[in-house]
Structures are given as structure tokens and as C-alpha cells.
C-alpha atoms as a PDB file:
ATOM      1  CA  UNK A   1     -36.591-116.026 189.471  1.00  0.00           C
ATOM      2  CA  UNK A   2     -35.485-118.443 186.114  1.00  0.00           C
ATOM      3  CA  UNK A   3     -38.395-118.235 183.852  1.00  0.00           C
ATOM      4  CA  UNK A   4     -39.735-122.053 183.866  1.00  0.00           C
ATOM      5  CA  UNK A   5     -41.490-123.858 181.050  1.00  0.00           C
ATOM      6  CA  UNK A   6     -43.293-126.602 181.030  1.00  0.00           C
ATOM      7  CA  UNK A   7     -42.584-129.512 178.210  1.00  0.00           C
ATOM      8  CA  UNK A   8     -45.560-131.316 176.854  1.00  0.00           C
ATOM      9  CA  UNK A   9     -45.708-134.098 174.573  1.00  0.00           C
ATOM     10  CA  UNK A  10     -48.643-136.310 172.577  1.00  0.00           C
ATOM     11  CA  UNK A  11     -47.674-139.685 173.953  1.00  0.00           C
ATOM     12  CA  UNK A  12     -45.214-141.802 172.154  1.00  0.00           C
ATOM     13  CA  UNK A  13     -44.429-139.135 170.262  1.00  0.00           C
ATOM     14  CA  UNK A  14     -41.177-140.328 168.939  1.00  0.00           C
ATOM     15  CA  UNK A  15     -40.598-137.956 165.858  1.00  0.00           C
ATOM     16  CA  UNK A  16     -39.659-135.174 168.748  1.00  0.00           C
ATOM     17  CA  UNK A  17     -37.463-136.873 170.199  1.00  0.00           C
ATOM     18  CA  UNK A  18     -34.356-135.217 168.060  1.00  0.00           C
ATOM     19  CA  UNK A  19     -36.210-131.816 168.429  1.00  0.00           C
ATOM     20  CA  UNK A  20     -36.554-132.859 172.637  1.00  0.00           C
ATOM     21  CA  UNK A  21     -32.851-133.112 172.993  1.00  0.00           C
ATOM     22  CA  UNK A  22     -32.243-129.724 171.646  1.00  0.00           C
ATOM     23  CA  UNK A  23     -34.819-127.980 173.205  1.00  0.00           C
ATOM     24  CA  UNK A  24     -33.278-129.403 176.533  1.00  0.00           C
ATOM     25  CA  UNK A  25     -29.993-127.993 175.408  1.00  0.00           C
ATOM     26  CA  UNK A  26     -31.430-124.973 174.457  1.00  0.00           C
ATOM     27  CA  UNK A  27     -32.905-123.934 178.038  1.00  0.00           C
ATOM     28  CA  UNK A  28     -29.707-125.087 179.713  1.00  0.00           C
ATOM     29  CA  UNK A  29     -28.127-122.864 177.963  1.00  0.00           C
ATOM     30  CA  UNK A  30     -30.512-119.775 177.952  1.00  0.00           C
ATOM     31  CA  UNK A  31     -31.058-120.495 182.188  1.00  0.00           C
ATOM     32  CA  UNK A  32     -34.370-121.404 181.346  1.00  0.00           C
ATOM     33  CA  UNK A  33     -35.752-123.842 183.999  1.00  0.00           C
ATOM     34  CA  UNK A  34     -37.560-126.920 182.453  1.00  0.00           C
ATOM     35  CA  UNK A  35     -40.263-129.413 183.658  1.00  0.00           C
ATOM     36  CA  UNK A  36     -40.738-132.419 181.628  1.00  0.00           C
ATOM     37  CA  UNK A  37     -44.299-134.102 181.683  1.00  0.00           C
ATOM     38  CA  UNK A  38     -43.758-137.798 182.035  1.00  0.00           C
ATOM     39  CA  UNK A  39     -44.541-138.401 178.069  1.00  0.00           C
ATOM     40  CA  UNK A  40     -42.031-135.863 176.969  1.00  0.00           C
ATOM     41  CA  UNK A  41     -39.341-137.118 179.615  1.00  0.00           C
ATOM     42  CA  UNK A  42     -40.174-140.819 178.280  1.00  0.00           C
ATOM     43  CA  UNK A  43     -38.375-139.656 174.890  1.00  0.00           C
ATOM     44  CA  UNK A  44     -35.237-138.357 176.655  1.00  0.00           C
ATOM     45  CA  UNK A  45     -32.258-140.071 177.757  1.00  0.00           C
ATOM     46  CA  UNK A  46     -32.686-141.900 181.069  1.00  0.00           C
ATOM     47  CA  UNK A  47     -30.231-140.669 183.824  1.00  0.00           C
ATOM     48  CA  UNK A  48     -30.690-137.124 184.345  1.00  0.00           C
ATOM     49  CA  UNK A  49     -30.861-136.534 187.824  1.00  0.00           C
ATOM     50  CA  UNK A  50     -31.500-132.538 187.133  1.00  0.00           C
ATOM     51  CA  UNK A  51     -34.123-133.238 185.251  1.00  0.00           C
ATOM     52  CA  UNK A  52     -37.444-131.978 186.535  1.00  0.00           C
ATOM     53  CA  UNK A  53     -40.989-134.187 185.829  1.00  0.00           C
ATOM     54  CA  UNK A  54     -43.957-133.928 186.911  1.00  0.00           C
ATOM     55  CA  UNK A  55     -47.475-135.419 185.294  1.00  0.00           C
ATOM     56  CA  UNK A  56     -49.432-133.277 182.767  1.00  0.00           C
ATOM     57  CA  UNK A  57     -52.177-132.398 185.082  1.00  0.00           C
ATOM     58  CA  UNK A  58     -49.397-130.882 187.895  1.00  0.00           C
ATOM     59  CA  UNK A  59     -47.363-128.805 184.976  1.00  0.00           C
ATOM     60  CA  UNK A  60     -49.948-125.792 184.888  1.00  0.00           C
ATOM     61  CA  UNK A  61     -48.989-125.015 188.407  1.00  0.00           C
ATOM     62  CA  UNK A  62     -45.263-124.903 188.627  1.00  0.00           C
ATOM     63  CA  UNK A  63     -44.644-123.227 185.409  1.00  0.00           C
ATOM     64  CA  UNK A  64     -44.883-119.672 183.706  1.00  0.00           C
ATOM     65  CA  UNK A  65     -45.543-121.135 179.822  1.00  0.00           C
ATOM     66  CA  UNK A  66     -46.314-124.651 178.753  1.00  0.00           C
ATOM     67  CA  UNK A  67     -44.754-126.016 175.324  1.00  0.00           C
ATOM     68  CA  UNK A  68     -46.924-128.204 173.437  1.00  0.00           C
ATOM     69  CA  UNK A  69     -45.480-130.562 171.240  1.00  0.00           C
ATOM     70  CA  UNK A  70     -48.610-132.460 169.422  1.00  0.00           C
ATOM     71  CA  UNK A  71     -51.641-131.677 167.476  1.00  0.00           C
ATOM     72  CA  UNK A  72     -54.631-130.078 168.331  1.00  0.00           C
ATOM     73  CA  UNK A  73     -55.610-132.550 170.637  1.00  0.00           C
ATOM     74  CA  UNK A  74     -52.822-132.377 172.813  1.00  0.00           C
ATOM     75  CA  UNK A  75     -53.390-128.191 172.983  1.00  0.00           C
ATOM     76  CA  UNK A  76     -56.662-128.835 173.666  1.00  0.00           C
ATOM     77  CA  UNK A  77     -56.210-131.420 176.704  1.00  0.00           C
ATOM     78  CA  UNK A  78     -53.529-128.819 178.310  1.00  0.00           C
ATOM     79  CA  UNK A  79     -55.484-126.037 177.822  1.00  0.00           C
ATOM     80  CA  UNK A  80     -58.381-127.490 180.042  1.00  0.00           C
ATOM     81  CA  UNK A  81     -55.653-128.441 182.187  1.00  0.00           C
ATOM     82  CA  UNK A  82     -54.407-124.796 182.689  1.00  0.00           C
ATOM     83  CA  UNK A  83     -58.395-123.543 182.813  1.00  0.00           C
ATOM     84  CA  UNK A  84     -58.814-125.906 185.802  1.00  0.00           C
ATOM     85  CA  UNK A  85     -55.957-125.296 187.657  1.00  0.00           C
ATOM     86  CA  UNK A  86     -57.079-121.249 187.280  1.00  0.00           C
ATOM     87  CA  UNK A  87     -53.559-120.208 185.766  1.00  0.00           C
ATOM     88  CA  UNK A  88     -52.904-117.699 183.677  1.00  0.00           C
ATOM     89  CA  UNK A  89     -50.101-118.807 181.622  1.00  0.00           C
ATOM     90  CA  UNK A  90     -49.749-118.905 177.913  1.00  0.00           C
ATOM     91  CA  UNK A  91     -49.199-122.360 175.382  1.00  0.00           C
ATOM     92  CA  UNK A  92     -46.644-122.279 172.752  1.00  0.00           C
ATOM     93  CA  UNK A  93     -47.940-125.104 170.247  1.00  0.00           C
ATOM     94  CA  UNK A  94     -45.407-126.709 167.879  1.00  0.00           C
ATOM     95  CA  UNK A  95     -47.203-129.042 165.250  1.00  0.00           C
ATOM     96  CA  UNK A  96     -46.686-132.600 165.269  1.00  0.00           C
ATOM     97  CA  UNK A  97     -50.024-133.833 164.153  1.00  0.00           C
ATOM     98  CA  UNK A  98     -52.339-133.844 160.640  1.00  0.00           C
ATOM     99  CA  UNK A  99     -53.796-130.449 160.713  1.00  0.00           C
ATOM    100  CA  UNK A 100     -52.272-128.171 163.074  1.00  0.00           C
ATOM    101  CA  UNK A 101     -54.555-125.548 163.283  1.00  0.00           C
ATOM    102  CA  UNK A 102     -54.010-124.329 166.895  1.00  0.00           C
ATOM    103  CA  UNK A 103     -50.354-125.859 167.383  1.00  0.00           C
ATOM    104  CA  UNK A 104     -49.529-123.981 164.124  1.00  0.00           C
ATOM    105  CA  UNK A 105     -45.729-123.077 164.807  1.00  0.00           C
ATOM    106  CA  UNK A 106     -44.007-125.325 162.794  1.00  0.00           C
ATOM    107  CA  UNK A 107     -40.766-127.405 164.262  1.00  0.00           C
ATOM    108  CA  UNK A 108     -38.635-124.743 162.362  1.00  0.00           C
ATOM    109  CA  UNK A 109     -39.747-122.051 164.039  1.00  0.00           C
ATOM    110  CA  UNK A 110     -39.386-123.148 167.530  1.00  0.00           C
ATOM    111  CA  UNK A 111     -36.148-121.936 168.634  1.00  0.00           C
ATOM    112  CA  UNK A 112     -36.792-118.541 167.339  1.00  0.00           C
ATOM    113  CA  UNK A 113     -40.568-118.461 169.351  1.00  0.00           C
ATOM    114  CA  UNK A 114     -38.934-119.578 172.354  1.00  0.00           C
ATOM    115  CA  UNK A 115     -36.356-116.763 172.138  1.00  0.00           C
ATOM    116  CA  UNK A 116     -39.196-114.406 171.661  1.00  0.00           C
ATOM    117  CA  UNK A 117     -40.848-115.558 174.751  1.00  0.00           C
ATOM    118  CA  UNK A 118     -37.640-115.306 176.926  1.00  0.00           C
ATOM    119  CA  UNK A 119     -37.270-111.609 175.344  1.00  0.00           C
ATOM    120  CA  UNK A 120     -41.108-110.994 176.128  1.00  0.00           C
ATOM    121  CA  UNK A 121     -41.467-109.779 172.989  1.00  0.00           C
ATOM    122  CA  UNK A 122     -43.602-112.834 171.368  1.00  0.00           C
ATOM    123  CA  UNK A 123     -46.902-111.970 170.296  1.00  0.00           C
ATOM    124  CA  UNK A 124     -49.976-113.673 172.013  1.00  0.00           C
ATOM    125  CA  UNK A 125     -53.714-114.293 171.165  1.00  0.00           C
ATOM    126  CA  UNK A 126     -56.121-114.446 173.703  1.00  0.00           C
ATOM    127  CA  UNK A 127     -59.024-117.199 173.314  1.00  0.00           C
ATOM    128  CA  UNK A 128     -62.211-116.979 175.192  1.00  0.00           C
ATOM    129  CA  UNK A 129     -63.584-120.339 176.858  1.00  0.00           C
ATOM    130  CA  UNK A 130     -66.533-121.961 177.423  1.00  0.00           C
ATOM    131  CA  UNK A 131     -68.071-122.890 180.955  1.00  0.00           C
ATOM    132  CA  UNK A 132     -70.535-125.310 181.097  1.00  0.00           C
ATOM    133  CA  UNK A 133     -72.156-126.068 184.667  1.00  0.00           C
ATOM    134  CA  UNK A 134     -74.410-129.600 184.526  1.00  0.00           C
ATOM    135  CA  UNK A 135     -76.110-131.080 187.292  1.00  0.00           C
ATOM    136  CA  UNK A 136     -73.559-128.668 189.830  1.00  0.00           C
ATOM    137  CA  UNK A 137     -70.507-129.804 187.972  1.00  0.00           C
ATOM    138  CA  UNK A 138     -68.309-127.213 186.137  1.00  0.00           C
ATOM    139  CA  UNK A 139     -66.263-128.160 182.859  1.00  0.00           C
ATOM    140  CA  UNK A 140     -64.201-125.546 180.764  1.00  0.00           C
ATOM    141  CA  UNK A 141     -63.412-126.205 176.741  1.00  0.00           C
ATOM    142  CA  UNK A 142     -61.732-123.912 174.371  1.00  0.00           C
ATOM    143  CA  UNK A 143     -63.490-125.557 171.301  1.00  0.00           C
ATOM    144  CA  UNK A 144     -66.617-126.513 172.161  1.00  0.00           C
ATOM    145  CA  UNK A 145     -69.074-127.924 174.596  1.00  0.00           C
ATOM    146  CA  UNK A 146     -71.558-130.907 172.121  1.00  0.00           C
ATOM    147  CA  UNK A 147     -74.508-132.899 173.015  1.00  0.00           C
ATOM    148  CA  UNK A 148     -75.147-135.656 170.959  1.00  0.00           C
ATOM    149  CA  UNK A 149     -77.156-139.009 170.293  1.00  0.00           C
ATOM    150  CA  UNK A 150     -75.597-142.385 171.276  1.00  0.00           C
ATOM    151  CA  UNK A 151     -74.200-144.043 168.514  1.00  0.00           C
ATOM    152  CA  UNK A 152     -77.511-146.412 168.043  1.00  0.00           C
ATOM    153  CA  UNK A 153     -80.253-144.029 169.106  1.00  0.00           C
ATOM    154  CA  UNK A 154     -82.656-142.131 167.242  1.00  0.00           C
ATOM    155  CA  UNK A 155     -82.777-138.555 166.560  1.00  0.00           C
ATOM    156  CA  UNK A 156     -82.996-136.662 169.949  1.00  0.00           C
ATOM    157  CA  UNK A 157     -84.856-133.267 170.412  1.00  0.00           C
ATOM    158  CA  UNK A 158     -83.226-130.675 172.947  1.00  0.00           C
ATOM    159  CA  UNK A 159     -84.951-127.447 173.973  1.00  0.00           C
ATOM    160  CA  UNK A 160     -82.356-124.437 173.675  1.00  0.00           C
ATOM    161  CA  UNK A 161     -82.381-121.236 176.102  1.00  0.00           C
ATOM    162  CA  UNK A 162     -80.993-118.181 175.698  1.00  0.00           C
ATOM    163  CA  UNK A 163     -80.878-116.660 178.963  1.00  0.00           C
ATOM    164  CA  UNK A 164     -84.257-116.412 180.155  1.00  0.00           C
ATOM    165  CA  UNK A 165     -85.525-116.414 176.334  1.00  0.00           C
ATOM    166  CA  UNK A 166     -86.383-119.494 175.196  1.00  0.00           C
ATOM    167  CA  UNK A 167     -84.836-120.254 171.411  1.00  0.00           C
ATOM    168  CA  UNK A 168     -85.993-123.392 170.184  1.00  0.00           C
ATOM    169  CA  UNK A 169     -86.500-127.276 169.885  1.00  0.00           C
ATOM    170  CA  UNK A 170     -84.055-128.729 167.987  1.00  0.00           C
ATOM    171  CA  UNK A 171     -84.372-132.504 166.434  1.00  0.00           C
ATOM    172  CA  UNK A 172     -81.275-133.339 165.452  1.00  0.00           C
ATOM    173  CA  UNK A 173     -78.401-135.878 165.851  1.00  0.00           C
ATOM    174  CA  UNK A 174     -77.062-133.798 168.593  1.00  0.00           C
ATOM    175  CA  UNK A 175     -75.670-130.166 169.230  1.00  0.00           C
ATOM    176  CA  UNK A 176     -72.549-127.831 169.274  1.00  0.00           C
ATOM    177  CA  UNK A 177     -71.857-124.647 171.443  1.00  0.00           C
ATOM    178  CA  UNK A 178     -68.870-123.232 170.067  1.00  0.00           C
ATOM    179  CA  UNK A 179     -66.238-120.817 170.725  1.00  0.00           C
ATOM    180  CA  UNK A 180     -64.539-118.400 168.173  1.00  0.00           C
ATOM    181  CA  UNK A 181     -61.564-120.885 168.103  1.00  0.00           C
ATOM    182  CA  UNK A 182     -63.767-124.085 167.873  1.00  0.00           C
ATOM    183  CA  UNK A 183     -65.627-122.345 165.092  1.00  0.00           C
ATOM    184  CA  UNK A 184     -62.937-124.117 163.045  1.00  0.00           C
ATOM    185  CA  UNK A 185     -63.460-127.505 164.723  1.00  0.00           C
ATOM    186  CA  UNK A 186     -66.428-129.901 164.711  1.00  0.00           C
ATOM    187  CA  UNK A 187     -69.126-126.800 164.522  1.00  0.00           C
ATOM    188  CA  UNK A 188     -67.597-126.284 160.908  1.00  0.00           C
ATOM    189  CA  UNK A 189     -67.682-129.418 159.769  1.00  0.00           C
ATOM    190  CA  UNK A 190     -71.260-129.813 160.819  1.00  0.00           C
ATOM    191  CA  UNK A 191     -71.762-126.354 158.872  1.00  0.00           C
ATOM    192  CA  UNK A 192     -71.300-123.907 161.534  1.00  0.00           C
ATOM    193  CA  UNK A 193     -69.918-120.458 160.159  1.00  0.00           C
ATOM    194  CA  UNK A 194     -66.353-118.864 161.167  1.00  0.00           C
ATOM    195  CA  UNK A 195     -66.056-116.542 163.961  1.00  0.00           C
ATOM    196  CA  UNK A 196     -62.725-114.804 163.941  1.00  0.00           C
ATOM    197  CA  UNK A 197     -61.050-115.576 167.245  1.00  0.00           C
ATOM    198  CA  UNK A 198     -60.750-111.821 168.323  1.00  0.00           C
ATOM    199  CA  UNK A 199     -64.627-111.635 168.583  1.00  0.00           C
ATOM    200  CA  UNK A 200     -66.506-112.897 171.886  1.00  0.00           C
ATOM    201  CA  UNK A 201     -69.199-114.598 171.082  1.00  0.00           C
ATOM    202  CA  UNK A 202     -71.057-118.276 171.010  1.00  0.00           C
ATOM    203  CA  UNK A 203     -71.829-120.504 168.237  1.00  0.00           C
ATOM    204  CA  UNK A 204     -75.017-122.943 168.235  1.00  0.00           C
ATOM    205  CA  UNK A 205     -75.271-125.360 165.704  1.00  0.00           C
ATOM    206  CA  UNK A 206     -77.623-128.525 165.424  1.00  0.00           C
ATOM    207  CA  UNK A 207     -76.222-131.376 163.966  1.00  0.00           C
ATOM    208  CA  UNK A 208     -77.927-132.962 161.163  1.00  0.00           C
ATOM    209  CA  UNK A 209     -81.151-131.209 161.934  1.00  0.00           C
ATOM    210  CA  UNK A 210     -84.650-132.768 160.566  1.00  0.00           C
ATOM    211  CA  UNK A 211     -85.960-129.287 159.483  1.00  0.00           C
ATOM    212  CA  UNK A 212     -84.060-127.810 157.044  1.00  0.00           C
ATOM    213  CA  UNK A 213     -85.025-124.219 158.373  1.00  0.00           C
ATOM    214  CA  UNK A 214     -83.332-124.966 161.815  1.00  0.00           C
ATOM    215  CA  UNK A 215     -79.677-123.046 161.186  1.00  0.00           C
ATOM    216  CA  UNK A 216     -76.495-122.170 163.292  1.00  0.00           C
ATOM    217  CA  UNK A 217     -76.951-118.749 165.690  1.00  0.00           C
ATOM    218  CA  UNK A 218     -74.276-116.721 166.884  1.00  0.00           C
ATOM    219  CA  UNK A 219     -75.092-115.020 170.120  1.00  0.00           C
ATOM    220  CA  UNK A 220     -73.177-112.330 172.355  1.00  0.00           C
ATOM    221  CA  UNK A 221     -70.673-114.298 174.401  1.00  0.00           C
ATOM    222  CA  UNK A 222     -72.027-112.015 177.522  1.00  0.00           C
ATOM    223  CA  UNK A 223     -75.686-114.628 177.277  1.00  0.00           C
ATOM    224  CA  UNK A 224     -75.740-118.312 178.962  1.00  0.00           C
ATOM    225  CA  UNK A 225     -76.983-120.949 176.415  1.00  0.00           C
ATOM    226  CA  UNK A 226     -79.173-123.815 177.939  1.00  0.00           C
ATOM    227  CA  UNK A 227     -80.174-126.618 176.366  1.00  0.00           C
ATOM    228  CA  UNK A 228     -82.531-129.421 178.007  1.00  0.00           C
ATOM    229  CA  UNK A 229     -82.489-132.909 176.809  1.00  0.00           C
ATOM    230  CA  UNK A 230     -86.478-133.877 176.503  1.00  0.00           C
ATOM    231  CA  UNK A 231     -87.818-137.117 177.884  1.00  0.00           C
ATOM    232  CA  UNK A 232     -86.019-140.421 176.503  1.00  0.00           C
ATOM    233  CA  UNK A 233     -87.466-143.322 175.175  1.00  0.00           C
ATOM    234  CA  UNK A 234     -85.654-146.496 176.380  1.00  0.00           C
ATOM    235  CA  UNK A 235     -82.529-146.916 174.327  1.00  0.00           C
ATOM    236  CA  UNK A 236     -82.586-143.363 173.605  1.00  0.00           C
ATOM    237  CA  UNK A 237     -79.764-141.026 175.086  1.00  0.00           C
ATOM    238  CA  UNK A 238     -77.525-138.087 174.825  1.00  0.00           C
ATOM    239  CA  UNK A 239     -73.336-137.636 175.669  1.00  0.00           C
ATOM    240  CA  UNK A 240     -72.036-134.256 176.351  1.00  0.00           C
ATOM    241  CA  UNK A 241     -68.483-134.138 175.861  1.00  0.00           C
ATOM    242  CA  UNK A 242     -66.223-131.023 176.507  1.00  0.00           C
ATOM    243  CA  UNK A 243     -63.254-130.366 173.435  1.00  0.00           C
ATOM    244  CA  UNK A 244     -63.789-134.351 172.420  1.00  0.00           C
ATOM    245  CA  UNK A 245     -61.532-134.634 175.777  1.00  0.00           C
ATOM    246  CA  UNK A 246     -63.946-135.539 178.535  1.00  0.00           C
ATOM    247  CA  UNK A 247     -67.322-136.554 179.006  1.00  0.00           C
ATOM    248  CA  UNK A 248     -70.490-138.513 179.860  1.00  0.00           C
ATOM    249  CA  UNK A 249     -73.994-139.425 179.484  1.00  0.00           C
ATOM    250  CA  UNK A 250     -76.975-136.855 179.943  1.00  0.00           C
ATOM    251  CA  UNK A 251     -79.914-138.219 181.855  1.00  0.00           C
ATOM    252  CA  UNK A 252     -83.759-137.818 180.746  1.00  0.00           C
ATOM    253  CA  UNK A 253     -84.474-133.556 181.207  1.00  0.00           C
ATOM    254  CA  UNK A 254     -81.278-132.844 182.395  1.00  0.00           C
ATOM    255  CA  UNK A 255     -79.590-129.511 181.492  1.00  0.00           C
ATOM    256  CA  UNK A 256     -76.388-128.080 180.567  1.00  0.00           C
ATOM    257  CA  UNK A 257     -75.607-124.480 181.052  1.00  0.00           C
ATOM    258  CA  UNK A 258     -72.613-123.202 178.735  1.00  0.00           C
ATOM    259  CA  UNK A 259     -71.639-119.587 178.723  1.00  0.00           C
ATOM    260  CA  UNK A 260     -68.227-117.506 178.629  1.00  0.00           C
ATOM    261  CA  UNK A 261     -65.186-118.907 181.212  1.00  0.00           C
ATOM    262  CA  UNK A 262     -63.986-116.238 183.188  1.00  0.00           C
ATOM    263  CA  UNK A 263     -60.375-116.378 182.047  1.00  0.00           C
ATOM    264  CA  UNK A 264     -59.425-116.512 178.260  1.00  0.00           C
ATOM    265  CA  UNK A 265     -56.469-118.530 177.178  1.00  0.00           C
ATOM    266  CA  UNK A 266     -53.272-116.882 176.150  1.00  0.00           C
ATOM    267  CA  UNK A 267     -51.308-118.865 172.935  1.00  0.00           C
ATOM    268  CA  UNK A 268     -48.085-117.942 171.536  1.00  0.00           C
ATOM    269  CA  UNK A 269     -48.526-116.653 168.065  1.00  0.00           C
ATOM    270  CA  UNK A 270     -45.888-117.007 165.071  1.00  0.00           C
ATOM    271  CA  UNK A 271     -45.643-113.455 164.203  1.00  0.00           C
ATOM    272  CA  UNK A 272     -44.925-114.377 160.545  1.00  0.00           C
ATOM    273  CA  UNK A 273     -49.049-115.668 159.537  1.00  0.00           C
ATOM    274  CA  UNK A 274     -51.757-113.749 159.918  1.00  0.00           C
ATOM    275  CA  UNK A 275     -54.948-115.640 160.777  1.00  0.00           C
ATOM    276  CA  UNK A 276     -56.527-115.602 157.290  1.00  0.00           C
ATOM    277  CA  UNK A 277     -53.080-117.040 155.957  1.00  0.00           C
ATOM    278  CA  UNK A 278     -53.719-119.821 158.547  1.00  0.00           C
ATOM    279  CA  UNK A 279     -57.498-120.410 157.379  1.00  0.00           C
ATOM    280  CA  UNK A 280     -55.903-120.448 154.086  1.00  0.00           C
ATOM    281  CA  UNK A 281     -52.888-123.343 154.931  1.00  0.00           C
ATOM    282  CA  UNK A 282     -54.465-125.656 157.077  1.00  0.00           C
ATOM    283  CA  UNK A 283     -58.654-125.301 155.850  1.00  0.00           C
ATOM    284  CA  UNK A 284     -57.822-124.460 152.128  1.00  0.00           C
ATOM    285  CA  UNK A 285     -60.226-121.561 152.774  1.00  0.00           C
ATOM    286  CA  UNK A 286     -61.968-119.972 149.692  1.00  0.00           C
ATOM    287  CA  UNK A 287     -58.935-122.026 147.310  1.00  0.00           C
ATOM    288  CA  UNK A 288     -60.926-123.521 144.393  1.00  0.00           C
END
């Protein structure tokens, strides 16, 4: 059977649309089969009758790799695609967006990773992911599972579990459980340390805290974080949102559960960067 890659754009994404045409090309000519998502077939010429599309949440389950044209964001959205359809298939990201940091294969390089990946000889990373379980719902995020105030409401407080051993109370503007990859995302910007992606583990980091002493954690990715919202006041209330993709409100005591997904994701890496050289491009890490 025709190796078959899936084609996913960021919508309207019409600087790929030269890049598109040639990757089309390219897996005619290499007997690659290709599915188009509906945003990455938008930017193609009309008329194709061969041409195979399907919407971005089917792609994960007729496909053997999925081709990410976009930024972070769009990586992010597929990858929580491919969690929930329980595939294990890799995501080659090309960078069309402002930082790039997990779609870091540049446009020049494409051609070459794709010819790795037909040859099988393209090196991959695997990424652990987050499951979080709230009120019998389940959610999966590569980054990072956060809790955090609405946009008018005071400080909130949130009791944290680890396992059966109770942490903490945090007062804060909210909170961030983090994976090794989202260790780069929000949970550093909020002052969360760097876990290199290799490690398993779990980041928690309070966001603005009120005590000074209250400090990101990193935990064995084998433990379940919990963390309880207390009793609100009225107009007081919490969000939890899963990779900045998807979410919704928290009620008064309720609970989310977060621990390690049972599948890691696979990602096509450029075999010319190490990670530090990445840190070093796209954060500026330890430049003066």
C-alpha cells in the first residue's frame, strides 16, 4: 500500500500556496497518496477530480503522516486531533507562523524531510501528552492543560493534589500543568523552568501568585495532578482550556485531573538542529 499523507494548512494561508502546488507535484511524482484538508485544498487550483479532501478532524484516520503547514497553533490543534482519534502517526511541521518552535522545519527544508520520511530514514521525537479527565470528560494537550480567572474576576485560590498527597493552595491568577514540550509555551512565560522534551515529567506553575514563596514544581510524569477550584463568590470563576485550543468554564469545587496520555506524539525532526540550537533560534536562550 502507497504511503498516504495528510496536508494541513492554517486557514487562509495564502503564502503556501506556491509551496502547495509543488508539494502536490512532488507526491505525484514520488506515488505518494495525498489528502488535502479543506483549508489546504482551498489554496489549490479548483478542478482536480483526483484530488482527495477530507476535513481536519477526519485526516488522522485515513493517513500514515500528517504535514502541517502553520505555526504552532495549527501543530497543536492536529495533534489533539491525532490524540483523539487514538492514531499513532507522526506530524511533519513546516513553519509558516511568528515563532515556530514546534513547526520548526523551515519551507526550505521540506522536500528533503519528506524524502526522508518516504526513505524511513527521518528522525522522530516522541512528546508525551497530557490527559486531563473533568467532571467524566477526557481532553488530551501536548502543551499544557491551564486554569485560570475570568478576565474580570479576582484572584482565585485552587487546592493542588498530588496523587493522594495533598500539595498546596495556590492564590493566584490561575494555573499551568505543563508538559516537557509546553515547558516552552505559556508555563515559561509565566516563569515556569525548561524541561527538555526527552524527560517525562509534569510542570505546575501558578500564575501570578500572591505569595512570593509559592514556585513552579516538577513532578514524575508517572503522578496525577489535581487541582480543585474552592468556593466562588458571585462574579468569580475559573476557564480550563486545553493547548489554548478548547475549553470552558469550571464550576464552584469542581476538579480537574491531569496526568500522562497514554500515547506520546511522534514529530518529524530536521536532523540538521539539535534542540539547544532550537532554544537558541526561536527563544534567544542564554544570548545577552
Amino acid at each position: 500500500m502507497a504511503l498516504r499523507i495528510g496536508i494541513v494548512t492554517k486557514p487562509a494561508l495564502t503564502l503556501a500556496r506556491q509551496t502547495l502546488l509543488e508539494i502536490e507535484t512532488w507526491l505525484r511524482d514520488h506515488q505518494v497518496d495525498a489528502v488535502w484538508s479543506l483549508e489546504a485544498a482551498a489554496l489549490l487550483p479548483p478542478g482536480n477530480p483526483e484530488r482527495r479532501v477530507r476535513t481536519p478532524e477526519a485526516i488522522p484516520d485515513c493517513v500514515d503522516l500528517v504535514l502541517v503547514l502553520g505555526g504552532d497553533g495549527t501543530l497543536l490543534a492536529m495533534a489533539d486531533r491525532i490524540a483523539a482519534a487514538d492514531r499513532d502517526i507522526p506530524i511533519l511541521g513546516v513553519n509558516y507562523g511568528s515563532l515556530g518552535f514546534l513547526t520548526e522545519i523551515t519551507r526550505p527544508e521540506v522536500f528533503e524531510s519528506l524524502a526522508a520520511v518516504v526513505s524511513g530514514t527521518a528522525d522522530h521525537d516522541e512528546r508525551m501528552m497530557l490527559r486531563a479527565t473533568v467532571g467524566g470528560r477526557s481532553f488530551v494537550a501536548l502543551n499544557d492543560v491551564v486554569l485560570t480567572r475570568h478576565a474580570l474576576s479576582r484572584m482565585v485560590e485552587l487546592s493542588v493534589w498530588v496523587g493522594e498527597q495533598f500539595v498546596t493552595r495556590v492564590k493566584a491568577d490561575g494555573l499551568i500543568i505543563a508538559s516537557p514540550t509546553g515547558s516552552t509555551a505559556y508555563n515559561l512565560s509565566a516563569g515556569g523552568p525548561i524541561v527538555h522534551p526527552a524527560l517525562e515529567a509534569i510542570v505546575i506553575t501558578p500564575i501570578a501568585p500572591h505569595m512570593l514563596s509559592n514556585r513552579p514544581i516538577v513532578i514524575p510524569a508517572s503522578r496525577e495532578v489535581r487541582a480543585t477550584t474552592a468556593t466562588a463568590a458571585p462574579g468569580d470563576g475559573m476557564h480550563v482550556t486545553f493547548d489554548g485550543q478548547s475549553g470552558f468554564q469550571l464550576e464552584p469545587g469542581q476538579s480537574v485531573t491531569i496526568g500522562r496520555a497514554a500515547r506520546p506524539l511522534r514529530l518529524v525532526r530536521a536532523s540538521s538542529r539539535s534542540y539547544f540550537e532550537v532554544l537558541r533560534q526561536k527563544l534567544k536562550w542564554n544570548e545577552r
